[in-house]
N, C-alpha and C. Protein backbone atom coordinates (compact mmCIF):
# COMPACT_ATOMS: atom_id res chain seq x y z
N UNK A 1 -11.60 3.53 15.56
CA UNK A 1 -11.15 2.87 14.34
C UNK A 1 -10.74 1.44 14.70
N UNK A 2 -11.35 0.34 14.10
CA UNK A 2 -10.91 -1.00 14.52
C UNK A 2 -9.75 -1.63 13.85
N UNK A 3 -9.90 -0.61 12.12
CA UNK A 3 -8.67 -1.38 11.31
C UNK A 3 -7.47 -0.57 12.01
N UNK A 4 -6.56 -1.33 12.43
CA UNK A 4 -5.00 -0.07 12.77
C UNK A 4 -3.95 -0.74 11.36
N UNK A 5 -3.69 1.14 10.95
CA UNK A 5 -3.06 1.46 9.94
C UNK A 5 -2.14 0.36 9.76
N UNK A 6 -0.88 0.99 10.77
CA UNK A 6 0.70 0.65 11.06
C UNK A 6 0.81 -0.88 11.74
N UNK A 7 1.91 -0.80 11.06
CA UNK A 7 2.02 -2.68 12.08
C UNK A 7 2.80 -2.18 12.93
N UNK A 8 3.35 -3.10 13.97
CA UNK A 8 3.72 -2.98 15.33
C UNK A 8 5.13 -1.76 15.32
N UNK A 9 6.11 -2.45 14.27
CA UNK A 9 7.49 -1.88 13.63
C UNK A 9 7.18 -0.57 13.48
N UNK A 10 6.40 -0.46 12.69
CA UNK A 10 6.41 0.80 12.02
C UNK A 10 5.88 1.89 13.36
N UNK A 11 4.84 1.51 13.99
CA UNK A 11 4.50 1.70 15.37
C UNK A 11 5.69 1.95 16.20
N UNK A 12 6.59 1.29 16.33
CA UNK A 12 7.56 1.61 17.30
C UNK A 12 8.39 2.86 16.93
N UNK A 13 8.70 2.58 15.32
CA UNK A 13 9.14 3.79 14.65
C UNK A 13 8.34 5.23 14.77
N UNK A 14 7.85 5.23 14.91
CA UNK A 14 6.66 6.52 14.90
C UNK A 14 6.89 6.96 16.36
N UNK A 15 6.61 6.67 17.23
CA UNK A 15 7.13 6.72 19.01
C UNK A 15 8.20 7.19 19.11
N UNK A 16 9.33 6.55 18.42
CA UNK A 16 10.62 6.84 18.58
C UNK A 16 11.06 8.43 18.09
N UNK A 17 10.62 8.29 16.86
CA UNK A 17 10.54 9.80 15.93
C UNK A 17 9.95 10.35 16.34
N UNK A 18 8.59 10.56 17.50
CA UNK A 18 7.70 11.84 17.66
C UNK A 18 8.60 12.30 19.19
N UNK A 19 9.99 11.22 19.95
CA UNK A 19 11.21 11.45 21.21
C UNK A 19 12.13 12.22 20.01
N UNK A 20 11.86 12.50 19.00
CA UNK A 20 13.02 13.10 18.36
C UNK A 20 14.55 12.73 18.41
N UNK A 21 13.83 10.94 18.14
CA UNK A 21 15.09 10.10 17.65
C UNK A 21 15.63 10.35 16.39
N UNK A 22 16.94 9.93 16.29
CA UNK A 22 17.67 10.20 14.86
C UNK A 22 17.20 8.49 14.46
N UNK A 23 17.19 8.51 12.74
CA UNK A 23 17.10 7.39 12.28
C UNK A 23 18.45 6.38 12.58
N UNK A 24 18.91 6.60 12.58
CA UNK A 24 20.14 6.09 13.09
C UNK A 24 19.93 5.49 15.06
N UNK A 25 19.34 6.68 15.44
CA UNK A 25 19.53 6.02 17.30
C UNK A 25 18.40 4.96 17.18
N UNK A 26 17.04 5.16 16.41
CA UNK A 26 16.11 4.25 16.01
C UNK A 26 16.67 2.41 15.97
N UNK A 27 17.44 2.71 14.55
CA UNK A 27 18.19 1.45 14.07
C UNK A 27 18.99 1.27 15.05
N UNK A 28 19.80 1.84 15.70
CA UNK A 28 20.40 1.30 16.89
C UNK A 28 19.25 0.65 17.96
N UNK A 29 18.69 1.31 18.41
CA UNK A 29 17.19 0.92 19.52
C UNK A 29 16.60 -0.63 19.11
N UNK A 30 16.29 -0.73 17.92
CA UNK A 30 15.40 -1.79 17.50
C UNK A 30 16.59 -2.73 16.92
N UNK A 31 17.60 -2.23 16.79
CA UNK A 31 18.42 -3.57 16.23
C UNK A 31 18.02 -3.89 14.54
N UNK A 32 17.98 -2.73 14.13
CA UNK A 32 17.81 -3.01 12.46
C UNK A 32 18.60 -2.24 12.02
N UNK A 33 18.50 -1.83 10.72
CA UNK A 33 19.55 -0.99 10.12
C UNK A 33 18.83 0.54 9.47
N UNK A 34 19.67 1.50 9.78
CA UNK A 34 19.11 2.75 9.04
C UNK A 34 18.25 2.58 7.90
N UNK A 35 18.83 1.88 6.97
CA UNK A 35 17.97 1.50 5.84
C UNK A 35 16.28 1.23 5.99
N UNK A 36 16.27 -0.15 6.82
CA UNK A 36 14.96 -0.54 7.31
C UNK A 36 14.16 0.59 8.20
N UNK A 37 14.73 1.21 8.74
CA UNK A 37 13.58 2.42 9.60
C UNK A 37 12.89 2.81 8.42
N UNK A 38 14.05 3.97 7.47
CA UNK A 38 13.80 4.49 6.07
C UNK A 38 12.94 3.94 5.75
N UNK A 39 12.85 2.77 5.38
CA UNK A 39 11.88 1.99 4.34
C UNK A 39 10.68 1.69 5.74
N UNK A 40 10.53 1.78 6.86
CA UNK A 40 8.92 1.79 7.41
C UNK A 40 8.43 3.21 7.27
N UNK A 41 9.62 4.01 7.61
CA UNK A 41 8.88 5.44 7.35
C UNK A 41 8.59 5.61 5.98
N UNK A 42 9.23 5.40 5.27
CA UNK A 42 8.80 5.54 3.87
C UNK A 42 7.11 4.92 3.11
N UNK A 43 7.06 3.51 3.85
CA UNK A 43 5.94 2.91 3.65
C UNK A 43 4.72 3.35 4.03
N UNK A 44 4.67 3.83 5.31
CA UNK A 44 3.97 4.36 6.61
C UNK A 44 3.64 5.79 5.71
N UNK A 45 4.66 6.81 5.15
CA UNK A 45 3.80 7.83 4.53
C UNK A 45 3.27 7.32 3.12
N UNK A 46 3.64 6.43 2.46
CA UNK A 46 2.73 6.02 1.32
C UNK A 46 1.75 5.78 1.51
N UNK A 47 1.10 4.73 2.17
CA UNK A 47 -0.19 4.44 3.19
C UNK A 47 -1.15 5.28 3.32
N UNK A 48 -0.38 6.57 3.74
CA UNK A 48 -1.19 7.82 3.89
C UNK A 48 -1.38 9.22 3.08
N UNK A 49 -0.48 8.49 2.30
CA UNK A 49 -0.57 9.81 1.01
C UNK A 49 -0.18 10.47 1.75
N UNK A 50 1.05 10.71 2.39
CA UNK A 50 1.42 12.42 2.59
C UNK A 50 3.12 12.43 2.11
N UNK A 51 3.59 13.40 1.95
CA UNK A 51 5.08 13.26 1.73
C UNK A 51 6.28 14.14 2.95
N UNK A 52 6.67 13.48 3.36
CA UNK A 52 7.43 14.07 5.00
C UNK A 52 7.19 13.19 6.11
N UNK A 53 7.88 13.28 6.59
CA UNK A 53 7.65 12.66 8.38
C UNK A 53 7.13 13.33 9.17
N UNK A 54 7.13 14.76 9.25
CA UNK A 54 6.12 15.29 10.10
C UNK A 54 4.61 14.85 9.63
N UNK A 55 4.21 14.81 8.05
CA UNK A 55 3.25 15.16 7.81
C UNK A 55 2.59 13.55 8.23
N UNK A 56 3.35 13.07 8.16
CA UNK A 56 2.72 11.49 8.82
C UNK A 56 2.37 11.21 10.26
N UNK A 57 3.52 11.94 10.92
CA UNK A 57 3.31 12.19 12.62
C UNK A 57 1.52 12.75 12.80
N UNK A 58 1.81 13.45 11.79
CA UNK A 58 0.46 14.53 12.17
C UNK A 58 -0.56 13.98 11.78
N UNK A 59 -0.68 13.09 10.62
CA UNK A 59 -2.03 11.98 10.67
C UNK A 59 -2.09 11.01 11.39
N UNK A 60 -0.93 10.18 11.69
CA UNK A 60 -0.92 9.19 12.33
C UNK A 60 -1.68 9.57 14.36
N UNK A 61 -1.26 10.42 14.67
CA UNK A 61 -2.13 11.33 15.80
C UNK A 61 -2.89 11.24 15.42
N UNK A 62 -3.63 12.19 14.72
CA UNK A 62 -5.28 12.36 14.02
C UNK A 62 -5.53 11.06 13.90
N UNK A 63 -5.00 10.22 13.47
CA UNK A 63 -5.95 8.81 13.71
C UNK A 63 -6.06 8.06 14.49
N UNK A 64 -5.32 8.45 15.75
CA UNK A 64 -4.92 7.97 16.49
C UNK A 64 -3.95 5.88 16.84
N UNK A 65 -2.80 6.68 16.09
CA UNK A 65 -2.76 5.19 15.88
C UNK A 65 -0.92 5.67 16.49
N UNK A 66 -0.78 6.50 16.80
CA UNK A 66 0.64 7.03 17.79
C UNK A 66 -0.16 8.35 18.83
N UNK A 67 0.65 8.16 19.65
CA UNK A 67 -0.09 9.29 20.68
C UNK A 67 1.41 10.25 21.07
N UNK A 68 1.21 11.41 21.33
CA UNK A 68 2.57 11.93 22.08
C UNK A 68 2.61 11.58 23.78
N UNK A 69 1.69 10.83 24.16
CA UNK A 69 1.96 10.72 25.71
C UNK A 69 2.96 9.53 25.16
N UNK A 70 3.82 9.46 26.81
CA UNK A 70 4.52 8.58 27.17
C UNK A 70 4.09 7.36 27.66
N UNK A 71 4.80 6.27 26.80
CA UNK A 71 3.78 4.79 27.09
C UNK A 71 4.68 4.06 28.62
């Protein structure tokens, strides 16, 4: 796939959440606020039509645009 979905943010968010970060240790990590994670995850499953965070984990894999290996 040449187009990638996610921008970098939302990318980092996705990594963080598949370590079974809290949104909160996230916003701590990146230096934003709970709110702003919310609103990439939130965007990130609109994008993809699914509703949940797993269910986004699980396309975002399938498309390969987050991996579960360790970077």
């Amino acid at each position: 796939m040449s187009k990638q979905i996610l921008t970098s943010r939302e990318r980092n968010i996705f990594q963080e959440l598949i370590k079974n970060k809290t949104t909160k240790e996230i916003a701590s990590e990146l230096g934003i606020s709970e709110k702003t994670v919310r609103n990439h995850i939130s965007n990130t499953m609109q994008k993809l039509g699914v509703k949940g965070r797993a269910s986004a984990v699980v396309e975002l894999i399938k498309l390969k645009e987050i991996s579960l290996e360790e970077d």
